[in-house]
N, C-alpha and C. Protein backbone atom coordinates (compact mmCIF):
# COMPACT_ATOMS: atom_id res chain seq x y z
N UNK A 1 11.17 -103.12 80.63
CA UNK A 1 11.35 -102.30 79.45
C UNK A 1 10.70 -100.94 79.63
N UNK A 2 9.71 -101.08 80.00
CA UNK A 2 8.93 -99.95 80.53
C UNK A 2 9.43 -98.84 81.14
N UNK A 3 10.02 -99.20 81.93
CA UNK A 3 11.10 -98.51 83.15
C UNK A 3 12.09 -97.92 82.80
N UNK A 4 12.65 -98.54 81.46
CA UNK A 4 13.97 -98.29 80.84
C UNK A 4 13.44 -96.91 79.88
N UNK A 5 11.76 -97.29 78.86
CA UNK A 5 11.51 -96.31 78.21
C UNK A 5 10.88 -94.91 78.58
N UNK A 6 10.82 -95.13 80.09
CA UNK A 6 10.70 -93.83 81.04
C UNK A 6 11.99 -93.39 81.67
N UNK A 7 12.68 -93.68 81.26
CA UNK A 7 14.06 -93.25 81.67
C UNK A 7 14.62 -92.21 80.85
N UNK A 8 14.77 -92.99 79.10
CA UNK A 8 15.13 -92.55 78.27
C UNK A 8 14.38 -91.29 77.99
N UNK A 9 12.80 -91.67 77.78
CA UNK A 9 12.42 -90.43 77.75
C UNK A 9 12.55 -89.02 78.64
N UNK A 10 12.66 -89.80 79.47
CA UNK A 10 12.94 -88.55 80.68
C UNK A 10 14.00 -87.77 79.95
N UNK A 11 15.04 -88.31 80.37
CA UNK A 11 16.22 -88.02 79.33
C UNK A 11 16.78 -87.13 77.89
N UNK A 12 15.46 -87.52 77.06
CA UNK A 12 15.58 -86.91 75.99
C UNK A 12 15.03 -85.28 76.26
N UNK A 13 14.14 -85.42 76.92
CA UNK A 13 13.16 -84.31 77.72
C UNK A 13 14.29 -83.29 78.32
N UNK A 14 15.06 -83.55 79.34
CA UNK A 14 16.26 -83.38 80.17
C UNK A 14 16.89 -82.43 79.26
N UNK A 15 17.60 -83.81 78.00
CA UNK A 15 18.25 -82.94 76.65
C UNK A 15 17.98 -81.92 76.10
N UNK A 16 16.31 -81.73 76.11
CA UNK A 16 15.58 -81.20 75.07
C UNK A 16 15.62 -79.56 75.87
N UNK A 17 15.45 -80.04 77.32
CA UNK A 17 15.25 -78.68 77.96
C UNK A 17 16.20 -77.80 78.22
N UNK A 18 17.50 -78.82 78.19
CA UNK A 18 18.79 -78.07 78.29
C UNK A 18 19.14 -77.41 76.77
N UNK A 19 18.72 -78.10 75.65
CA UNK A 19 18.95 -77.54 74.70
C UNK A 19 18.53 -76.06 74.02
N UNK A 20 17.23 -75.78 74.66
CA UNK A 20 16.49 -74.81 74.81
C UNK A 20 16.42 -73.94 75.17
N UNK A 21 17.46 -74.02 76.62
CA UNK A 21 17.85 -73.11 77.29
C UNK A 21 19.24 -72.63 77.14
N UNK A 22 20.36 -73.85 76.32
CA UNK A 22 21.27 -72.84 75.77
C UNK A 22 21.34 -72.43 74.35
N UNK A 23 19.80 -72.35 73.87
CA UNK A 23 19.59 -72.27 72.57
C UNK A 23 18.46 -70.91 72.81
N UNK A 24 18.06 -70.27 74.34
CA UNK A 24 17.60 -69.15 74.62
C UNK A 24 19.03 -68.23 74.72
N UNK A 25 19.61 -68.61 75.84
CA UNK A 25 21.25 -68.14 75.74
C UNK A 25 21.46 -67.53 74.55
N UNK A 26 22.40 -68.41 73.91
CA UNK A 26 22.51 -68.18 72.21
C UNK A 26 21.88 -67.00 71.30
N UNK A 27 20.40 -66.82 71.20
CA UNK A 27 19.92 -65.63 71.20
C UNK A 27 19.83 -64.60 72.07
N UNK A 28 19.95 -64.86 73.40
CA UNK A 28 20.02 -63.80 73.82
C UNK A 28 21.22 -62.89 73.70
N UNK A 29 22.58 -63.67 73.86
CA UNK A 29 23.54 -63.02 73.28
C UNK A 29 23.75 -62.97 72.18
N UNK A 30 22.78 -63.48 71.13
CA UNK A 30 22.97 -62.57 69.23
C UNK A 30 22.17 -61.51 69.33
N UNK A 31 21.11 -61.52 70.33
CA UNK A 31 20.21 -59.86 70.08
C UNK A 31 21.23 -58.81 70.93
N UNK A 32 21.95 -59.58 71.96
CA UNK A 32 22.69 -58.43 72.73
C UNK A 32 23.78 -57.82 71.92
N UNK A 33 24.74 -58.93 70.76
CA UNK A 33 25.82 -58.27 70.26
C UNK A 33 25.47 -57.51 69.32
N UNK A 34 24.12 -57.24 68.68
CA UNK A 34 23.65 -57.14 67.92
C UNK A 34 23.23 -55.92 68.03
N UNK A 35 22.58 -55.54 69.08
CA UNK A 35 22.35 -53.99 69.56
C UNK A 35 23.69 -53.66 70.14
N UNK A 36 24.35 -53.99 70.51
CA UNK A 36 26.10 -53.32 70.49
C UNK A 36 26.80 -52.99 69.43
N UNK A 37 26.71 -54.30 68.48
CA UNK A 37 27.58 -53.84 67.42
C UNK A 37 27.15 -52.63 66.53
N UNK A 38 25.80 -52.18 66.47
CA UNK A 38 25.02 -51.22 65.55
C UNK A 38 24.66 -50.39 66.48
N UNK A 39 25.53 -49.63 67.21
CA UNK A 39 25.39 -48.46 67.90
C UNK A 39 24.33 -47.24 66.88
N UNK A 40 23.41 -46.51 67.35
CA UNK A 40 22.59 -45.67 66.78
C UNK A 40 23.49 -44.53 66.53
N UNK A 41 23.71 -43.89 65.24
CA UNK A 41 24.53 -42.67 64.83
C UNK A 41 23.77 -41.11 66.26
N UNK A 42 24.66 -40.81 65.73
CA UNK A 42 24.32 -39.21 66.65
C UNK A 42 23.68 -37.91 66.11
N UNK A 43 23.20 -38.50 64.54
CA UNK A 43 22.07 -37.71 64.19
C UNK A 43 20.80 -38.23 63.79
N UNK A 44 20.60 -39.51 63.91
CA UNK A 44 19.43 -40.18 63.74
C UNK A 44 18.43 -39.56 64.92
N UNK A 45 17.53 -39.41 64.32
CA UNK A 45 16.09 -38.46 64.91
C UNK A 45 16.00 -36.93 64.89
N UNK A 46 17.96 -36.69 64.47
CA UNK A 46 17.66 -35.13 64.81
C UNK A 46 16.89 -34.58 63.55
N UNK A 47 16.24 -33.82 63.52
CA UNK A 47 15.37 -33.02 61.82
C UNK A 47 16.41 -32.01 61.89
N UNK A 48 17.60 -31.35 62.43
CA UNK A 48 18.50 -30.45 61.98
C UNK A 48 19.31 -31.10 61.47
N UNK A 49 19.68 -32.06 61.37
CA UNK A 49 20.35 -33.34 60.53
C UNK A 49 20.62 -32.84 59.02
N UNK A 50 19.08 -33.16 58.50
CA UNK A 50 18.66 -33.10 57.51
C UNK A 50 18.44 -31.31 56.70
N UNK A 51 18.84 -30.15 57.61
CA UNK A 51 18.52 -28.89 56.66
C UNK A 51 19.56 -28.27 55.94
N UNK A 52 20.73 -29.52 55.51
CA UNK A 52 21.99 -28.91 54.67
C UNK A 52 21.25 -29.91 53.75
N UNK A 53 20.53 -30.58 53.38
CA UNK A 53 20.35 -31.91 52.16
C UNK A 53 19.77 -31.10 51.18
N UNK A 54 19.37 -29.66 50.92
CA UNK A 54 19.06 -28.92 49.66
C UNK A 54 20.35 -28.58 48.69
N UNK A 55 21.19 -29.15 49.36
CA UNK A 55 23.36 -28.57 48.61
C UNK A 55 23.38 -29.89 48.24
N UNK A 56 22.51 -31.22 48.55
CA UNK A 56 23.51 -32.18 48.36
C UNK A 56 22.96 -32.60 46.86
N UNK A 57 24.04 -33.13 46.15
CA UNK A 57 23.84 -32.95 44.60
C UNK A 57 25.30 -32.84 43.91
N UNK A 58 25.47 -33.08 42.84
CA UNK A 58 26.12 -32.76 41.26
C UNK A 58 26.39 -31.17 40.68
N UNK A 59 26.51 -30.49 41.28
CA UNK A 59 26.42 -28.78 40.77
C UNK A 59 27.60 -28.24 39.65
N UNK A 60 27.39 -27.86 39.03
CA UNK A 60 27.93 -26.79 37.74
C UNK A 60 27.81 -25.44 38.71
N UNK A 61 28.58 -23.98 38.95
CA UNK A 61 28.29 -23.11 39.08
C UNK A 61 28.97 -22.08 38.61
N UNK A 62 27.95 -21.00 38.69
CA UNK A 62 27.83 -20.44 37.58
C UNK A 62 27.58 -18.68 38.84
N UNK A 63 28.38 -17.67 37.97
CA UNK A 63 28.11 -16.30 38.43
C UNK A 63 26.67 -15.34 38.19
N UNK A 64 26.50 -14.32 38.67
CA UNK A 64 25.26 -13.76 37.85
C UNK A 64 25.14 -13.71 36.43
N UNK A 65 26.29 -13.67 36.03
CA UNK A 65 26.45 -13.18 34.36
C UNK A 65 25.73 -14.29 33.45
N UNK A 66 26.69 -15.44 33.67
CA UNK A 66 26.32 -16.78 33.36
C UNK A 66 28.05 -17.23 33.22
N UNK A 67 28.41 -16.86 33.66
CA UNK A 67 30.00 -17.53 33.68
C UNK A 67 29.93 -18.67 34.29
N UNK A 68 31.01 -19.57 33.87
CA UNK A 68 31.27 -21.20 34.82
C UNK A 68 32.32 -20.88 36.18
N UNK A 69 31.91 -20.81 37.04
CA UNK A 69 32.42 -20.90 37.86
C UNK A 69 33.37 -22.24 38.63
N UNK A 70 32.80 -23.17 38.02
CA UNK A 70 33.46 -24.58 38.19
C UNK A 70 32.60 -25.43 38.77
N UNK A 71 32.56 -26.48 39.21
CA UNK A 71 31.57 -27.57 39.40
C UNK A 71 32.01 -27.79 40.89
N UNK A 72 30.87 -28.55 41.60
CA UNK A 72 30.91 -29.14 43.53
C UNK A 72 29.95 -30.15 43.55
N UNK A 73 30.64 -31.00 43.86
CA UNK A 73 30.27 -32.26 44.20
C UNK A 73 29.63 -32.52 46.07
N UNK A 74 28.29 -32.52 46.08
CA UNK A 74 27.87 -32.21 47.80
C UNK A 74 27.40 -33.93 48.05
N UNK A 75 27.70 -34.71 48.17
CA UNK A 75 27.47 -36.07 48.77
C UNK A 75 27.67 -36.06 50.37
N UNK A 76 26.60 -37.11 50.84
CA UNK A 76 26.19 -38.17 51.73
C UNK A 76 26.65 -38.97 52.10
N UNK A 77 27.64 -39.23 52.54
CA UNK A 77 28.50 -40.93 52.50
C UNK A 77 27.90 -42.11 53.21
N UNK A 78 27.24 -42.70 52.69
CA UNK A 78 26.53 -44.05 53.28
C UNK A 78 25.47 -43.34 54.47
N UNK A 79 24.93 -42.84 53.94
CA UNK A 79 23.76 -41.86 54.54
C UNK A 79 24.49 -41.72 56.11
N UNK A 80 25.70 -41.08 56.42
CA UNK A 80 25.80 -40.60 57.57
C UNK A 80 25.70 -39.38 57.85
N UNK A 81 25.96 -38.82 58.86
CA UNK A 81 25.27 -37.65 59.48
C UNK A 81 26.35 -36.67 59.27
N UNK A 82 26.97 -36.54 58.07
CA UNK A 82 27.63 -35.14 57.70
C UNK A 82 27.59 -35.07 55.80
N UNK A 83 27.90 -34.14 55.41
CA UNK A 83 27.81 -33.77 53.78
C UNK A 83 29.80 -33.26 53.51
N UNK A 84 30.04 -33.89 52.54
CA UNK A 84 31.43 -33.87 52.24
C UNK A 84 31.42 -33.24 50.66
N UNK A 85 31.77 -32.13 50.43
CA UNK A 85 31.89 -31.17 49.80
C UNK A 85 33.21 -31.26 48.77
N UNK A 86 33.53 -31.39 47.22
CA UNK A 86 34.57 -31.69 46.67
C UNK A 86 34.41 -30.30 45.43
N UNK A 87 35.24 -29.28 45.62
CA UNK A 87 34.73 -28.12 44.70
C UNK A 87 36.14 -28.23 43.64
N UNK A 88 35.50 -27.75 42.25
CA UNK A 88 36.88 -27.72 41.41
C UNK A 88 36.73 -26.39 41.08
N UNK A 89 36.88 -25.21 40.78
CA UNK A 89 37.06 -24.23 40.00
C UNK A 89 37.17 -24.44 38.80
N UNK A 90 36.94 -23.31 38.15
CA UNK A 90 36.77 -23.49 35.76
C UNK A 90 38.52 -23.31 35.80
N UNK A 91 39.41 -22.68 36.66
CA UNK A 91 40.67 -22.69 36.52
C UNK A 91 41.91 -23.76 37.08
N UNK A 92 40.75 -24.68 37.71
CA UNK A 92 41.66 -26.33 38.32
C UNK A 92 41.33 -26.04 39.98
N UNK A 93 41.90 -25.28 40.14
CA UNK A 93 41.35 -25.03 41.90
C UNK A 93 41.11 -26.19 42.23
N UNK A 94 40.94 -26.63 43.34
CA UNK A 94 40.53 -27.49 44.23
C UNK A 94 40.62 -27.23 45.93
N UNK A 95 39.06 -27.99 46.76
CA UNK A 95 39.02 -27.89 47.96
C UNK A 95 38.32 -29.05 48.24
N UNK A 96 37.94 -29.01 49.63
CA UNK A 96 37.17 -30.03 50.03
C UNK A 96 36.43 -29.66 51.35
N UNK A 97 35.16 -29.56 51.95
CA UNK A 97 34.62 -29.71 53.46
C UNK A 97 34.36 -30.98 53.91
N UNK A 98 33.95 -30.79 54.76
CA UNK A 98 33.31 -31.33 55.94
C UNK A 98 32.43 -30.85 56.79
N UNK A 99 30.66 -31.44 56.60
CA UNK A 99 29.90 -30.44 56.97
C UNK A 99 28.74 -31.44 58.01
N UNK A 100 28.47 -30.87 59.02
CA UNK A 100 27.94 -31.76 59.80
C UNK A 100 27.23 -30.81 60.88
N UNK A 101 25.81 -31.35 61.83
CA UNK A 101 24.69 -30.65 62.80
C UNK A 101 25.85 -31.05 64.08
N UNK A 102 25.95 -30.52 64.65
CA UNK A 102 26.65 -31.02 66.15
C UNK A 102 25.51 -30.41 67.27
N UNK A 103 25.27 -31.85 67.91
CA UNK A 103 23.90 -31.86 68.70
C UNK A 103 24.03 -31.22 69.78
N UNK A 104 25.23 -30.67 70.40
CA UNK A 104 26.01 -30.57 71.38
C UNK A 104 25.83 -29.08 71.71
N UNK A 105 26.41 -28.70 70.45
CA UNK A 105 25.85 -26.81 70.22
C UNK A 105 24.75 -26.36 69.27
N UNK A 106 24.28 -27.35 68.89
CA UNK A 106 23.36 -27.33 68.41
C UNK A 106 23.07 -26.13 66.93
N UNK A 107 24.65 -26.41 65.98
CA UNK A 107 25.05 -25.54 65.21
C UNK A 107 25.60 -26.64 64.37
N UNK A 108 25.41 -25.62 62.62
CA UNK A 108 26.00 -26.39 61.99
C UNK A 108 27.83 -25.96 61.67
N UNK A 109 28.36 -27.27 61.33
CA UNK A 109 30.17 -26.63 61.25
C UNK A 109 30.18 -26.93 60.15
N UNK A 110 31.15 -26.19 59.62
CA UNK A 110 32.15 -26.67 57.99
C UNK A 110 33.59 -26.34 58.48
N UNK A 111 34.06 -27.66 58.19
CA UNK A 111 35.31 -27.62 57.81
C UNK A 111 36.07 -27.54 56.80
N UNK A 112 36.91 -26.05 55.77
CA UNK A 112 37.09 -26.28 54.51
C UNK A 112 38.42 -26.43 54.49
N UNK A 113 39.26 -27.07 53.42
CA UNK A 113 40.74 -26.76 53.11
C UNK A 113 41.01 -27.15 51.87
N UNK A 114 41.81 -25.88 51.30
CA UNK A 114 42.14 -26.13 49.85
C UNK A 114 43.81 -25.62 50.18
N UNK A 115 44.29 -25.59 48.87
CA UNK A 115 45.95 -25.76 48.57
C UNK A 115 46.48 -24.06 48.89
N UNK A 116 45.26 -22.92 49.23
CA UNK A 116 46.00 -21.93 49.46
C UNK A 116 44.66 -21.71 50.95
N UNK A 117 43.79 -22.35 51.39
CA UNK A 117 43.13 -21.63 52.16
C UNK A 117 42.31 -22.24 53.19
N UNK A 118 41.89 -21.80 54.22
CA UNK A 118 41.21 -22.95 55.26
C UNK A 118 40.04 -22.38 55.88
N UNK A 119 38.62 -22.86 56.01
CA UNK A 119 37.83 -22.32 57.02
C UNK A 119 37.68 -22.71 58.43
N UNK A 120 36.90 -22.19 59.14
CA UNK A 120 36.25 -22.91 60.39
C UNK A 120 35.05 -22.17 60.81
N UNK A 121 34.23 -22.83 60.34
CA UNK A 121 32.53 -21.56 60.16
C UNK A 121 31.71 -22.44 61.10
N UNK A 122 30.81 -21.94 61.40
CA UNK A 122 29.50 -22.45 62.08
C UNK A 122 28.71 -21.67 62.14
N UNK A 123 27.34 -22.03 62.33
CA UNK A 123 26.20 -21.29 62.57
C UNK A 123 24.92 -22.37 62.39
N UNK A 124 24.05 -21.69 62.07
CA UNK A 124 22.58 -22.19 61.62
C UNK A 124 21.75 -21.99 60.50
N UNK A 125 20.91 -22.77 59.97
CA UNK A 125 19.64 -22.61 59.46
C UNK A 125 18.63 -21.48 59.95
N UNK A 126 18.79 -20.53 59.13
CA UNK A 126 17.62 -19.66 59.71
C UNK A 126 16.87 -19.13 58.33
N UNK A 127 16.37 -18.36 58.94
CA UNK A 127 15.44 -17.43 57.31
C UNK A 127 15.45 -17.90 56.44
N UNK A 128 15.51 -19.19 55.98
CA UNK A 128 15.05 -19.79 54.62
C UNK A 128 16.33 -20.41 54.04
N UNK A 129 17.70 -19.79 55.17
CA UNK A 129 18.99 -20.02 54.66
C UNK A 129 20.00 -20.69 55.72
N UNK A 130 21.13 -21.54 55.14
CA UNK A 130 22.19 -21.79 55.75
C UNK A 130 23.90 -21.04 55.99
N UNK A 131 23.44 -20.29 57.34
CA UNK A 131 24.40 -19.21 57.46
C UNK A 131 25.38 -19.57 58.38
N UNK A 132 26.73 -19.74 58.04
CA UNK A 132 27.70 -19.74 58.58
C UNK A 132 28.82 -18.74 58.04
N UNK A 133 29.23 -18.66 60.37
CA UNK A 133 30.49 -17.59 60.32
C UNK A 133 31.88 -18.28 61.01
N UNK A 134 32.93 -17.66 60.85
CA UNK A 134 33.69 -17.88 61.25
C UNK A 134 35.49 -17.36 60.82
N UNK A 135 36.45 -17.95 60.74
CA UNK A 135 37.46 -17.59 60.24
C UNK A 135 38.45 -18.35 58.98
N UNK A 136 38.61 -17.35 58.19
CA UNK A 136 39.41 -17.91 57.11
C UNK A 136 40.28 -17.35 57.23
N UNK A 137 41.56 -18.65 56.67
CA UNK A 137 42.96 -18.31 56.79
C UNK A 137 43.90 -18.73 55.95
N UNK A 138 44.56 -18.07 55.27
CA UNK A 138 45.26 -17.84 54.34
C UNK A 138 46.53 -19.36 54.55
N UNK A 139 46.85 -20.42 53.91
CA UNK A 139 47.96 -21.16 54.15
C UNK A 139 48.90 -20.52 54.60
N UNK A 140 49.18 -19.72 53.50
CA UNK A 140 50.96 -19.03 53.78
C UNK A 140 50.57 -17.75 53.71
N UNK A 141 52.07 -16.54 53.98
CA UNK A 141 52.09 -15.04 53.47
C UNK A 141 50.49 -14.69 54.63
N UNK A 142 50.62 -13.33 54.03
CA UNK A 142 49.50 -12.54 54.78
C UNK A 142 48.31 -13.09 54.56
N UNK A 143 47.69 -12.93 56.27
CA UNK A 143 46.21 -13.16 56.30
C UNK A 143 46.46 -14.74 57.18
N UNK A 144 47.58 -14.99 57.69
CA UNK A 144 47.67 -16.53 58.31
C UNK A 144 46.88 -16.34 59.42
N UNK A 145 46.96 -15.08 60.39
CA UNK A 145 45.80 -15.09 61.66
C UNK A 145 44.28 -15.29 61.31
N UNK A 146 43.89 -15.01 60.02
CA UNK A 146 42.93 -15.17 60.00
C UNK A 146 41.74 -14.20 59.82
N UNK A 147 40.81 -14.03 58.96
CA UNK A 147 40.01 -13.18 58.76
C UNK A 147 38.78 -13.61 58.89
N UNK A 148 37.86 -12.29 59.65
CA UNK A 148 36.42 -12.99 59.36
C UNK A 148 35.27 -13.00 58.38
N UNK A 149 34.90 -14.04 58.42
CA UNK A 149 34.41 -14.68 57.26
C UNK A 149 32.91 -15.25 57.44
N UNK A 150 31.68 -15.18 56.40
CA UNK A 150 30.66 -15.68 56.50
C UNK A 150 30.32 -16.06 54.95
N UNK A 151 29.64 -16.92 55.23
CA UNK A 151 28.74 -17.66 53.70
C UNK A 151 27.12 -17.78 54.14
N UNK A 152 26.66 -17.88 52.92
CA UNK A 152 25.32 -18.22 53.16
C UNK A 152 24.65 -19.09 51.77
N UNK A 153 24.06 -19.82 52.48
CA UNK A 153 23.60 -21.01 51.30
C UNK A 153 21.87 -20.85 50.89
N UNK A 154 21.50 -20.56 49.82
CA UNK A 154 20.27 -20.16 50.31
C UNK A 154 19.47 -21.59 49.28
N UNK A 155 18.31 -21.72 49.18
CA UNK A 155 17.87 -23.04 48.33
C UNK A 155 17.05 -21.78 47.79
N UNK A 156 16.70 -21.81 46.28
CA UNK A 156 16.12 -20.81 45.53
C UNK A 156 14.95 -21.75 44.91
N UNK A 157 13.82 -21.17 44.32
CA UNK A 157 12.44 -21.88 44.50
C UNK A 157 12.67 -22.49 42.75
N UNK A 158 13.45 -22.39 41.86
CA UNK A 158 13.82 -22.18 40.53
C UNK A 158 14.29 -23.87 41.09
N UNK A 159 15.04 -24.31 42.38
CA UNK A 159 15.83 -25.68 42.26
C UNK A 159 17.63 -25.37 42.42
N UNK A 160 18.00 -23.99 41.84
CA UNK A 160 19.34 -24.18 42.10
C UNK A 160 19.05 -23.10 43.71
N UNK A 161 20.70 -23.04 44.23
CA UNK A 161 21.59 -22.83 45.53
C UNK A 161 22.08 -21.34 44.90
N UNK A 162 21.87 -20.99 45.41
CA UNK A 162 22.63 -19.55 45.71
C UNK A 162 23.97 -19.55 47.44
N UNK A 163 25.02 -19.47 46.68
CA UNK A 163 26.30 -19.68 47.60
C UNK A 163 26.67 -18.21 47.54
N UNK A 164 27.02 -17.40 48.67
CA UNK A 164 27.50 -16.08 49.06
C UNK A 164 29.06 -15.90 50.33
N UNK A 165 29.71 -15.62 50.05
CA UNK A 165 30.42 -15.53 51.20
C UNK A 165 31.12 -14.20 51.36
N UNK A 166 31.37 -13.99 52.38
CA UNK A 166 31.76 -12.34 52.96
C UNK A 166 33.10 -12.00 53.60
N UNK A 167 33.30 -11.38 53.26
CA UNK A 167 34.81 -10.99 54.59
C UNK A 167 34.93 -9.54 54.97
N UNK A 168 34.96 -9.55 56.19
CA UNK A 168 34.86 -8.48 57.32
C UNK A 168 35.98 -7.46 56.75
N UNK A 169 35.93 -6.09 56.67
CA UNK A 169 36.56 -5.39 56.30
C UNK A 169 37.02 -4.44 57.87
N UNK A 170 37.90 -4.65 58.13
CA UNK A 170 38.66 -4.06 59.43
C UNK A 170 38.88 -2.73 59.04
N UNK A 171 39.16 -2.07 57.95
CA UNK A 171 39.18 -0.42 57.46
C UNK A 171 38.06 -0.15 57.29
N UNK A 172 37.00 -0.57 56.69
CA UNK A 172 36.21 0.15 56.16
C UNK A 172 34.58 -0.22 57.41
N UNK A 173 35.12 -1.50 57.99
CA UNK A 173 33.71 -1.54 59.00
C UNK A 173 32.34 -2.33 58.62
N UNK A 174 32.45 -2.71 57.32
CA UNK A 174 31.82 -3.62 56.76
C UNK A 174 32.42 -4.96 55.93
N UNK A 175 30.84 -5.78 55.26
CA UNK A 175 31.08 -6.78 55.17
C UNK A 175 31.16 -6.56 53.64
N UNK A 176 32.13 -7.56 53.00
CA UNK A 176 32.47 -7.31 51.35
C UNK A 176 32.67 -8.83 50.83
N UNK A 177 31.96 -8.84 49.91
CA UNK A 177 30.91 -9.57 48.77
C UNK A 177 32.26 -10.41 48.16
N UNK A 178 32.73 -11.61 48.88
CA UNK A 178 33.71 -12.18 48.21
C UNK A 178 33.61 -13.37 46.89
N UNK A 179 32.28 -13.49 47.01
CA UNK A 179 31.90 -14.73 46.24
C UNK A 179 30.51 -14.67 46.02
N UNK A 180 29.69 -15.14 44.73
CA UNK A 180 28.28 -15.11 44.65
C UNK A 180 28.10 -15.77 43.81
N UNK A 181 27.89 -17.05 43.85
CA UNK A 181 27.89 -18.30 43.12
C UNK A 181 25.84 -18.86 43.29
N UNK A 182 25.80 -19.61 41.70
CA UNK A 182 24.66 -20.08 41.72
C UNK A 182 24.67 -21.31 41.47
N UNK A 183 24.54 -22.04 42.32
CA UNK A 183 24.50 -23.96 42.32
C UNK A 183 23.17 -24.62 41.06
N UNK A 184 23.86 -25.17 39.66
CA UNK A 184 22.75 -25.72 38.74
C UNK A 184 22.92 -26.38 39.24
N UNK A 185 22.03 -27.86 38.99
CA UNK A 185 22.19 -29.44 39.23
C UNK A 185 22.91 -29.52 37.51
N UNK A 186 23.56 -30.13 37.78
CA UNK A 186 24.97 -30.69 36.58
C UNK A 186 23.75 -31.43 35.19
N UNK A 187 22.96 -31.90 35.44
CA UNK A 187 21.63 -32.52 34.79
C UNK A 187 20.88 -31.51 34.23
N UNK A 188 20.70 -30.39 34.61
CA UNK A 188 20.29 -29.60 34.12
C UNK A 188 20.92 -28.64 33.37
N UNK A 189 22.29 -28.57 33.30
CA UNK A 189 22.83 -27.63 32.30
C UNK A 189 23.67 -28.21 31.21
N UNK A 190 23.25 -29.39 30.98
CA UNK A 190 24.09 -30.06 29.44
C UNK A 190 23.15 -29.60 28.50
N UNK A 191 23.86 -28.36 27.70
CA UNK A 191 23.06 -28.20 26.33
C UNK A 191 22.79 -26.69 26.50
N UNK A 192 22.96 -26.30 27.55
CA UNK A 192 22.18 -24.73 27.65
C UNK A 192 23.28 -23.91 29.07
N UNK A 193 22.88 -22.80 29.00
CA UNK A 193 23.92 -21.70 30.01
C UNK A 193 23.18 -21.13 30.80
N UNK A 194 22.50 -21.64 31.74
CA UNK A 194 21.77 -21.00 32.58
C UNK A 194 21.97 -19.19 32.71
């Protein structure tokens, strides 16, 4: 009997060790699919990532005067590494970006397009501000090649955005003041006119 219960045990031992080892297996390929399947995004660690997140927000905007300029919606989508931009105008208007750090050139891009107009800007964070250049272009009719074009986003110490954008004047040699918008947070202007 003895003989038999050193057998068995052996055995179970045998079982136990094989079990162990395809029960190391097993984890080793759930930690491996596991760091595969959750590839690390391509702006995680960058801190230029993060220097468009003063736009992101609920905005009402508004001219120097105090006019409504129309409202922009600046969201985050599942905290990934670009800001998606939804603007209405006080007259219906509508557009949309796409705004994102590209590690590559190490510049920020916007991509805009609305029902009469399109950008393609880039640049950087500098002087306290987010400055991008590039070309705007008309859908249809004149101006389809394209004109040049700059904005600048500035974060103002008050809490709202100051939005500016420019277009290159080919006659005259300078830059002309196409837009000068002031970003409220939407929370802050129910009840009052900045």
């Amino acid at each position: 009997m003895r003989g038999t219960s050193g057998a068995v045990e052996s055995g179970i031992l045998a079982a136990a060790g094989a079990c162990l080892t395809l029960a190391g297996a097993v984890c080793t390929v759930a930690v491996a699919a596991q760091q595969t399947a959750a590839p690390a995004r391509p702006c995680d660690g960058l801190e230029e990532h993060r220097q468009f997140d003063f736009w992101v927000g609920e905005w009402t905007v508004y001219d120097a005067q105090g006019t409504r300029l129309g409202t922009n919606s600046i969201t985050r989508p599942d905290q990934e590494c670009m800001l998606v931009e939804r603007w209405e105008s006080a007259s219906g208007n509508r557009g949309t970006s796409i705004n994102y750090f590209d590690p590559a050139t190490e510049r920020w891009v916007q991509y805009w397009v609305a029902a009469t107009s399109m950008l393609d800007l880039e640049g950087r964070f500098e002087g306290g501000a987010m400055r991008l250049e590039g070309i705007a272009r008309s859908v249809h009719g004149p101006g389809v090649a394209g004109t040049r074009t700059r904005g600048t986003w500035t974060p103002l110490e008050d809490g709202r955005v100051r939005q500016t954008f420019e277009r290159w004047n080919e006659d005259t040699g300078e830059w002309q003041l196409t837009f000068d918008g002031y970003y409220v947070r939407a929370e802050d202007t129910e009840g009052r006119n900045p």
